[in-house]
C-alpha atoms as a PDB file:
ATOM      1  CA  UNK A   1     -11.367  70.214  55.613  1.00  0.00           C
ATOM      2  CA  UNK A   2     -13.513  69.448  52.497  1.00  0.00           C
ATOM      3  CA  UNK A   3     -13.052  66.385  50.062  1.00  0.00           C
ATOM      4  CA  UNK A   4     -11.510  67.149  47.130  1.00  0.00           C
ATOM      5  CA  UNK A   5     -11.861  66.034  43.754  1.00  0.00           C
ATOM      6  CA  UNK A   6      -9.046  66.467  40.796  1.00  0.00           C
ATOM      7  CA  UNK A   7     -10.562  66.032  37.472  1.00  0.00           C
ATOM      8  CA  UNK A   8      -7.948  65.809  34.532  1.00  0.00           C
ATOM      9  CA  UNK A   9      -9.523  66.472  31.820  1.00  0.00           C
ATOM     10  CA  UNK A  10      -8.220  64.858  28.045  1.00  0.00           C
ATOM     11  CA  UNK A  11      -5.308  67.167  27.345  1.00  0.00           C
ATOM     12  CA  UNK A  12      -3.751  66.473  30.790  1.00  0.00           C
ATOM     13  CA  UNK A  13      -5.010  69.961  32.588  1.00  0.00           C
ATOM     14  CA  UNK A  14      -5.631  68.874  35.949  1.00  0.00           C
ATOM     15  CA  UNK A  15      -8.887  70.948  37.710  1.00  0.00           C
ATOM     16  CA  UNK A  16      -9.081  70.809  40.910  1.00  0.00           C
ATOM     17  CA  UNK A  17     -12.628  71.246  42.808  1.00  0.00           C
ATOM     18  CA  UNK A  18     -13.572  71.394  46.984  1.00  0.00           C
ATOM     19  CA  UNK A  19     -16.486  68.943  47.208  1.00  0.00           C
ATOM     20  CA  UNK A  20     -19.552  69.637  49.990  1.00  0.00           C
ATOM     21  CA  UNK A  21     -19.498  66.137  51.808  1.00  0.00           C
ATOM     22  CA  UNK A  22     -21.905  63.194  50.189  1.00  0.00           C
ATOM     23  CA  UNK A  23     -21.848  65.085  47.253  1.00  0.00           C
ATOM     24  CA  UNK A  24     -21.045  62.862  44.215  1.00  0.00           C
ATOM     25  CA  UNK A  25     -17.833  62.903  41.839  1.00  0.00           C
ATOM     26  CA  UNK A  26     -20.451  63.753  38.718  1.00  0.00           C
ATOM     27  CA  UNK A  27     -22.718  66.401  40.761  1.00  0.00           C
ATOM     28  CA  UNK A  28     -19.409  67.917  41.970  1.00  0.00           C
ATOM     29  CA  UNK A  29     -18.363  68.621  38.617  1.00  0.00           C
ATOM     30  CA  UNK A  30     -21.572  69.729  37.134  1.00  0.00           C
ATOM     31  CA  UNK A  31     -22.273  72.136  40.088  1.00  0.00           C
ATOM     32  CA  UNK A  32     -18.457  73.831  39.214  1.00  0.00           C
ATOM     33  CA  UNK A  33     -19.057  73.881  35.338  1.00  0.00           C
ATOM     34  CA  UNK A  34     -16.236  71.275  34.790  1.00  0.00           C
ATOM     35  CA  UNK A  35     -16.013  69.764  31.332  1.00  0.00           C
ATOM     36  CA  UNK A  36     -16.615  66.196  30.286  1.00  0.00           C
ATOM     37  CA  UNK A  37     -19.490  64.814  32.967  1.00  0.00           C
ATOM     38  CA  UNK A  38     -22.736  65.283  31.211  1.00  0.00           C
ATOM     39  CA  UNK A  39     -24.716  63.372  34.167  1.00  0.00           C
ATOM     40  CA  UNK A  40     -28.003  63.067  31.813  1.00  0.00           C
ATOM     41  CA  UNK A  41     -29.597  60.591  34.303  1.00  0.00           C
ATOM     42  CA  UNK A  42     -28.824  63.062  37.200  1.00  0.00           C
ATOM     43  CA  UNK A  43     -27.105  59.947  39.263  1.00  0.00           C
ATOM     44  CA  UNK A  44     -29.121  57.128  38.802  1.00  0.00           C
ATOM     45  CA  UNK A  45     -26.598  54.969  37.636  1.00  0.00           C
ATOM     46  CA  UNK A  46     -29.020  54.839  34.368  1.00  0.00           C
ATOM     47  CA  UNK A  47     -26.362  56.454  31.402  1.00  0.00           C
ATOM     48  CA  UNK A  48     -22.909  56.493  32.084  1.00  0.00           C
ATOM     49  CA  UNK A  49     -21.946  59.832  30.828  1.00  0.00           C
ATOM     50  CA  UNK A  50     -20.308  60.266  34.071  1.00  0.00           C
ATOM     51  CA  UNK A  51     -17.903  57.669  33.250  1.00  0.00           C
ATOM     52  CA  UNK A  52     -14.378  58.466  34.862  1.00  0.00           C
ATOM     53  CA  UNK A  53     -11.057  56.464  35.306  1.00  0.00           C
ATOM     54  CA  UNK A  54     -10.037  56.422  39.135  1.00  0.00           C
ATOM     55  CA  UNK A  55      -6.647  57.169  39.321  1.00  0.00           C
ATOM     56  CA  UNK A  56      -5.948  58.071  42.863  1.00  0.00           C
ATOM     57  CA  UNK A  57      -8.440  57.761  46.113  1.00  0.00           C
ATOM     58  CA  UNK A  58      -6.826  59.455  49.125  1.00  0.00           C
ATOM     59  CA  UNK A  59      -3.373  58.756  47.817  1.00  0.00           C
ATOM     60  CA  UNK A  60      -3.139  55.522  47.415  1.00  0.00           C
ATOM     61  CA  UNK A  61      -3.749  52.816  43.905  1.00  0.00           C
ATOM     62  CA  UNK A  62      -7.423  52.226  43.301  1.00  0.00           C
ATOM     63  CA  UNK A  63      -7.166  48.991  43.827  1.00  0.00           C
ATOM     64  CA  UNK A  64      -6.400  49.819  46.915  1.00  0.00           C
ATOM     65  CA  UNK A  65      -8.794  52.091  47.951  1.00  0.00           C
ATOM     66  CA  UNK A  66     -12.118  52.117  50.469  1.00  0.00           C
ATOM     67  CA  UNK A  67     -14.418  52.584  46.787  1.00  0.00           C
ATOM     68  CA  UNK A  68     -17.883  50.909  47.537  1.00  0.00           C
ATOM     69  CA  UNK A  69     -17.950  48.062  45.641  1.00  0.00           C
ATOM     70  CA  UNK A  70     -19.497  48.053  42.159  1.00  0.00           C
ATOM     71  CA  UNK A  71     -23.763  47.947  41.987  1.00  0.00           C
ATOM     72  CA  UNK A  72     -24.787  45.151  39.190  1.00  0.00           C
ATOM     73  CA  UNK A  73     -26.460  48.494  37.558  1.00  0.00           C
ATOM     74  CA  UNK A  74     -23.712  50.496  37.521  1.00  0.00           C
ATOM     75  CA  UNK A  75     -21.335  47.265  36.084  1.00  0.00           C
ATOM     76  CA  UNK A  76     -24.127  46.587  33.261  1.00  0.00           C
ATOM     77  CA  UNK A  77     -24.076  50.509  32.321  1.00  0.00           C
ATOM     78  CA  UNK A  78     -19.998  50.590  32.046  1.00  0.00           C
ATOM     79  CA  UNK A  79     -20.345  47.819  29.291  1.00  0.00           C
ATOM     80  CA  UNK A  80     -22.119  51.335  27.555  1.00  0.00           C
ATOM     81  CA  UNK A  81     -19.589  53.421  27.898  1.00  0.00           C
ATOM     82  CA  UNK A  82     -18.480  56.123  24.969  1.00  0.00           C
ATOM     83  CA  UNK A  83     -14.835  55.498  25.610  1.00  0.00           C
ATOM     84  CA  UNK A  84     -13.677  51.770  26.093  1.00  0.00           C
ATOM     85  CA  UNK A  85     -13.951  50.530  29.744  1.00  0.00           C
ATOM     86  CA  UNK A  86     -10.562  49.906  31.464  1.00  0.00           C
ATOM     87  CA  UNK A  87     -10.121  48.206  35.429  1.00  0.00           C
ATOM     88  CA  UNK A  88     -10.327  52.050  36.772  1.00  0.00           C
ATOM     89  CA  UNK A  89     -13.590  52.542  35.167  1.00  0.00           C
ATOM     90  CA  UNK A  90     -16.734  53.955  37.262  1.00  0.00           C
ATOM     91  CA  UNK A  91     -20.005  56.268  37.114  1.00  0.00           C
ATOM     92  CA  UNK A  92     -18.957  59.016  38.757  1.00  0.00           C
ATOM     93  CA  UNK A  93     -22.360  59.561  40.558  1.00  0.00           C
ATOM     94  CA  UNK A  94     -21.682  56.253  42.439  1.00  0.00           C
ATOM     95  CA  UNK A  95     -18.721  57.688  44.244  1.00  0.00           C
ATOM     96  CA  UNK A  96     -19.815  60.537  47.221  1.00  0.00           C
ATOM     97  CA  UNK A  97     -17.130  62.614  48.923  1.00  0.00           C
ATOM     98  CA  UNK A  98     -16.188  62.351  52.372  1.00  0.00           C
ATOM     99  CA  UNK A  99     -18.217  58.887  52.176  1.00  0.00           C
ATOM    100  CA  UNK A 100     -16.320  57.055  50.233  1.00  0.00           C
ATOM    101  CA  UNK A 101     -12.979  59.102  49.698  1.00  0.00           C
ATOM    102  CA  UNK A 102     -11.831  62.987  50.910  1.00  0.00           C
ATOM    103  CA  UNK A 103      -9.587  62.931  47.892  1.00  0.00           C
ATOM    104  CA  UNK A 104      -9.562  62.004  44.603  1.00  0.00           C
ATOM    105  CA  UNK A 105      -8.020  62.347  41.082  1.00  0.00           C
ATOM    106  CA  UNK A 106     -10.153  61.176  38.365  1.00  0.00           C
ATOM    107  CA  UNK A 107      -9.351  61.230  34.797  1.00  0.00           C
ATOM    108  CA  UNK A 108     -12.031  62.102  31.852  1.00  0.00           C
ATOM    109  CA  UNK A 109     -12.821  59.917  29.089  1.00  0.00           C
ATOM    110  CA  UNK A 110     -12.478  61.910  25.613  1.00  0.00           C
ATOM    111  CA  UNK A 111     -16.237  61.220  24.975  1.00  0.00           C
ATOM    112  CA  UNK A 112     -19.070  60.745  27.475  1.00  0.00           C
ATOM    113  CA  UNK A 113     -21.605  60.031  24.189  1.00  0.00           C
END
């Protein structure tokens, strides 16, 4: 079975993508033409226009969740952030399918820049 990723995008459209395995929440959603990840760094933790809110990881709070815990870089760039940071803040290029979840529900900040 493949990871999958829900993105909800700002109107509350929910869009639903099968991810390959290691493949990152922001390349998923580039590679399947889904709105609202620009990825300009191409997932070096270096712009956060990739920023997403974790909502749910494998069905459970994120709080809860197996994430990886957050890189010093990829803290520093969420202070950068478009749209305010909140606790369910990440770069979505930090987060890799079947690695570190095989589903979850993301939702899209209004403005990546």
């Amino acid at each position: 079975m493949m990871p999958k990723i829900t993105y909800v995008e700002t109107g509350g459209t929910p869009v639903e993508v099968e991810a390959e395995p290691g493949q990152s929440v922001m390349r998923t959603a580039i590679l399947n033409g889904v709105r609202g990840i620009v990825g300009e760094c191409g997932g070096q933790a270096m712009c956060a226009t990739c920023h997403v809110f974790v909502q749910r990881v494998d069905g459970v709070d994120p709080a809860q969740a197996n994430l990886p815990e957050m890189s010093d870089d990829e803290d520093e760039m969420l202070d950068c952030t478009a749209d305010p940071r909140q606790d369910a803040s990440r770069l979505g290029c930090q987060l890799a399918a079947g690695t570190h979840f095989d589903d979850i529900v993301v939702q899209l900040p209004e403005s990546q820049v």
